[in-house]
C-alpha atoms as a PDB file:
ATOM      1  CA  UNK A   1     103.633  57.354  19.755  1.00  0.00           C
ATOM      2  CA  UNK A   2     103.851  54.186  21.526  1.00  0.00           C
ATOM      3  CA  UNK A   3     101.183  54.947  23.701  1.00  0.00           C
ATOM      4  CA  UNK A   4      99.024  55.536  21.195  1.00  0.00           C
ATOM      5  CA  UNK A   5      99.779  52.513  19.453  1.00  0.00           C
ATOM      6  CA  UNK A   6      98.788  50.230  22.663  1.00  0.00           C
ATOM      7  CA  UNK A   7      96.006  52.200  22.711  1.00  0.00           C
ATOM      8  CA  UNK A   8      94.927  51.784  19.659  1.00  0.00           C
ATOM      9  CA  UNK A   9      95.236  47.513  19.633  1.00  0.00           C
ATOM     10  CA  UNK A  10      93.973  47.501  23.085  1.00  0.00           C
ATOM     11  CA  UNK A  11      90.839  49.341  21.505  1.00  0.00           C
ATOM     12  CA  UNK A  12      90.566  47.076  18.368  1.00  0.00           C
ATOM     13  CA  UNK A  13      91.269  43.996  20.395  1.00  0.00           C
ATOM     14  CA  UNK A  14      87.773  44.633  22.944  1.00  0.00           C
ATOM     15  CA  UNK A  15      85.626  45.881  19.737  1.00  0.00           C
ATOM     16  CA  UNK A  16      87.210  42.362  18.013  1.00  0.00           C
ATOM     17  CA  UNK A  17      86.042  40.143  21.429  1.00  0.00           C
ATOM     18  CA  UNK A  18      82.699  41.893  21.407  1.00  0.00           C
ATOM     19  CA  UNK A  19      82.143  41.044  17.222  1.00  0.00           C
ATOM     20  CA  UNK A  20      83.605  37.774  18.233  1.00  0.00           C
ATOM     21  CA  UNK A  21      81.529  36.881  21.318  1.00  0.00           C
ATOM     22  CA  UNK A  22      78.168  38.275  19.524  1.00  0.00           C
ATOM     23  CA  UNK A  23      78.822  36.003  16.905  1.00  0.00           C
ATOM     24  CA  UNK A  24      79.501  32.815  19.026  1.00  0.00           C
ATOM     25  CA  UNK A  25      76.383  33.681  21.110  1.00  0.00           C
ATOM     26  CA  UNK A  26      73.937  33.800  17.537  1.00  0.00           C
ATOM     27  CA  UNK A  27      75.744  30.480  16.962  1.00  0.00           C
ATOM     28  CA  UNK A  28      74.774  28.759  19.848  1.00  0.00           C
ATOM     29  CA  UNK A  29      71.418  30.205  20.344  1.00  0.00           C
ATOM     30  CA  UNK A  30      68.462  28.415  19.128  1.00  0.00           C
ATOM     31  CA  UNK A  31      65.561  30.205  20.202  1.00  0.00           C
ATOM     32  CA  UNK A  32      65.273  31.951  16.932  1.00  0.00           C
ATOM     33  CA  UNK A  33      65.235  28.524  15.429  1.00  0.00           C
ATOM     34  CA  UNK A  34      62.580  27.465  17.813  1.00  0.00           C
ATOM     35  CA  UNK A  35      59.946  29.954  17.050  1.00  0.00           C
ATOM     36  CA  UNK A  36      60.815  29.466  13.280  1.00  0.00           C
ATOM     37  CA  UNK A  37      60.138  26.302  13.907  1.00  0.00           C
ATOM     38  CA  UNK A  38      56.320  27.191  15.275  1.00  0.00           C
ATOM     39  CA  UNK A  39      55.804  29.980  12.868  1.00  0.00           C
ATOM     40  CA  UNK A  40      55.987  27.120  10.118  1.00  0.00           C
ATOM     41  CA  UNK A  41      54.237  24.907  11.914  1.00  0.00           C
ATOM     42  CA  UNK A  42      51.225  27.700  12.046  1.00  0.00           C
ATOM     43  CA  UNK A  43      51.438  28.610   8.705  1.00  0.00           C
ATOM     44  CA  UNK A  44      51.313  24.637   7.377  1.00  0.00           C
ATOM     45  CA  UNK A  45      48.314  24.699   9.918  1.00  0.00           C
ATOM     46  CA  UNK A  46      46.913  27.908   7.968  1.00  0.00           C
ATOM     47  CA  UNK A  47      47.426  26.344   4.651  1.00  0.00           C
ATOM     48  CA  UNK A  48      49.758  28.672   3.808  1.00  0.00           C
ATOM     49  CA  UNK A  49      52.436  25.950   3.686  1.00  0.00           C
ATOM     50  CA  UNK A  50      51.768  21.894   2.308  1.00  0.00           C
ATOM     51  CA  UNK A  51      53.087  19.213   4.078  1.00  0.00           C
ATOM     52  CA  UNK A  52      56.414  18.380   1.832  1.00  0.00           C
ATOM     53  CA  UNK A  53      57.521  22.263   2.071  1.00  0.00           C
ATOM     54  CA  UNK A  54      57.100  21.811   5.946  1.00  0.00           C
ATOM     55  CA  UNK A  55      58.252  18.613   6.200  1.00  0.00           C
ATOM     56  CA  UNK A  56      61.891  20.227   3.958  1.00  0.00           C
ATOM     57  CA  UNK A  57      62.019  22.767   6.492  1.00  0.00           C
ATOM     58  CA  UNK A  58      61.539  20.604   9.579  1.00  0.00           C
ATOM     59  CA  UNK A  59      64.372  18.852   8.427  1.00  0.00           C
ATOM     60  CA  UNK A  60      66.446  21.829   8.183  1.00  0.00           C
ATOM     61  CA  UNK A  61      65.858  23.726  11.479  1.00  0.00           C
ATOM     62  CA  UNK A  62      66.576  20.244  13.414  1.00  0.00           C
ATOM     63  CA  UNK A  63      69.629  19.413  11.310  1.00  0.00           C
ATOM     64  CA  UNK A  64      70.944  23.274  12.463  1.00  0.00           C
ATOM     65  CA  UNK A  65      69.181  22.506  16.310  1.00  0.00           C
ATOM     66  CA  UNK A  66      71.674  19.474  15.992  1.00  0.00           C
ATOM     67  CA  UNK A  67      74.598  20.747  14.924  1.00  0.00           C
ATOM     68  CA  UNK A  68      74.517  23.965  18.022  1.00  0.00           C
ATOM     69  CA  UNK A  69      73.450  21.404  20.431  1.00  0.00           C
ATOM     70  CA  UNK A  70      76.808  19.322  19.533  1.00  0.00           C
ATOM     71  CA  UNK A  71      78.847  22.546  19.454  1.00  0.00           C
ATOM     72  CA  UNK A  72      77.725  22.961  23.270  1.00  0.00           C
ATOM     73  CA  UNK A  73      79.116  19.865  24.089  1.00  0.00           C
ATOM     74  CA  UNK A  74      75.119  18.055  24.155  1.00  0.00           C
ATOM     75  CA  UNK A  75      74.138  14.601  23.774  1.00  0.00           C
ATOM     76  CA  UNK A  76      73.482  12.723  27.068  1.00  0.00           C
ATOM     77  CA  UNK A  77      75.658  13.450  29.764  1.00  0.00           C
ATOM     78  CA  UNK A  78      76.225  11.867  32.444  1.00  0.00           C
ATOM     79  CA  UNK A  79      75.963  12.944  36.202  1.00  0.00           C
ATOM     80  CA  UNK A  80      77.800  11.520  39.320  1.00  0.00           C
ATOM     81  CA  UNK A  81      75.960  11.044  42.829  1.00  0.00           C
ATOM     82  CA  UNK A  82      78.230  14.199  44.114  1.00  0.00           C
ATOM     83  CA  UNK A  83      77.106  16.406  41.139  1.00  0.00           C
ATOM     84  CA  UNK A  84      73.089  16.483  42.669  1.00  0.00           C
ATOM     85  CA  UNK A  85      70.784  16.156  44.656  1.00  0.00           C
ATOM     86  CA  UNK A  86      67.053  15.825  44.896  1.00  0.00           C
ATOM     87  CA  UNK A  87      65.345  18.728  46.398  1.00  0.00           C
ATOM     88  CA  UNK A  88      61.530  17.547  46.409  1.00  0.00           C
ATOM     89  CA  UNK A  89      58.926  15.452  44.537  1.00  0.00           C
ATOM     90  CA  UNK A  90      55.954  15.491  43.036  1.00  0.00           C
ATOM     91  CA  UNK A  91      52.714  12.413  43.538  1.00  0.00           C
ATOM     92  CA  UNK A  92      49.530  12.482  42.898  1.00  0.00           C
ATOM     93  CA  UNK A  93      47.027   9.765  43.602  1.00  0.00           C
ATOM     94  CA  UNK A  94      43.344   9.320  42.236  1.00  0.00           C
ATOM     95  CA  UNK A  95      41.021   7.298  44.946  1.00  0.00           C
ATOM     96  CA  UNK A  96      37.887   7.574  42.781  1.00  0.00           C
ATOM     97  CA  UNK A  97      39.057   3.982  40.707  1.00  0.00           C
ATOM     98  CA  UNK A  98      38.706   1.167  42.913  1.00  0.00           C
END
């Protein structure tokens, strides 16, 4: 019966770290927020949507694009010399203005 019993958590336990993980990765994932973001944007440009009902939602989505970017530990980090390194570069030049 013991056996069973270990068993049995171990089983819960997973099924409760896969609910737990799914739930930390819709959290943390703003990409749904981003297009929400557009399809407003597309409807205001439609006129399905005036300017103060986008402007309420606006508000909204960035508040909640906020709040997952300071659950990941965003804001402006910092980098040391040892953590890159530059790996090429882009220039472009225009010889036609003299």
């Amino acid at each position: 019966m013991l056996i069973v019993d270990r068993i049995l958590l171990g089983g819960i336990k997973f099924v409760l770290g896969k609910i737990a993980a799914a739930v930390d990765a819709e959290l943390n994932d703003d990409s749904r927020l981003r297009e929400e973001l557009l399809a407003a944007q597309m409807r205001l440009e439609l006129g399905e949507m005036t300017g103060e009902e986008f402007a309420r939602f606006e508000a909204d989505i960035l508040s909640r694009l906020r709040e997952i970017r300071e659950r990941q530990g965003g804001g402006a980090q910092t980098l040391r010399s040892d953590e890159y390194k530059v790996v090429g570069a882009e220039a472009t030049a225009d010889f036609e203005h003299e």
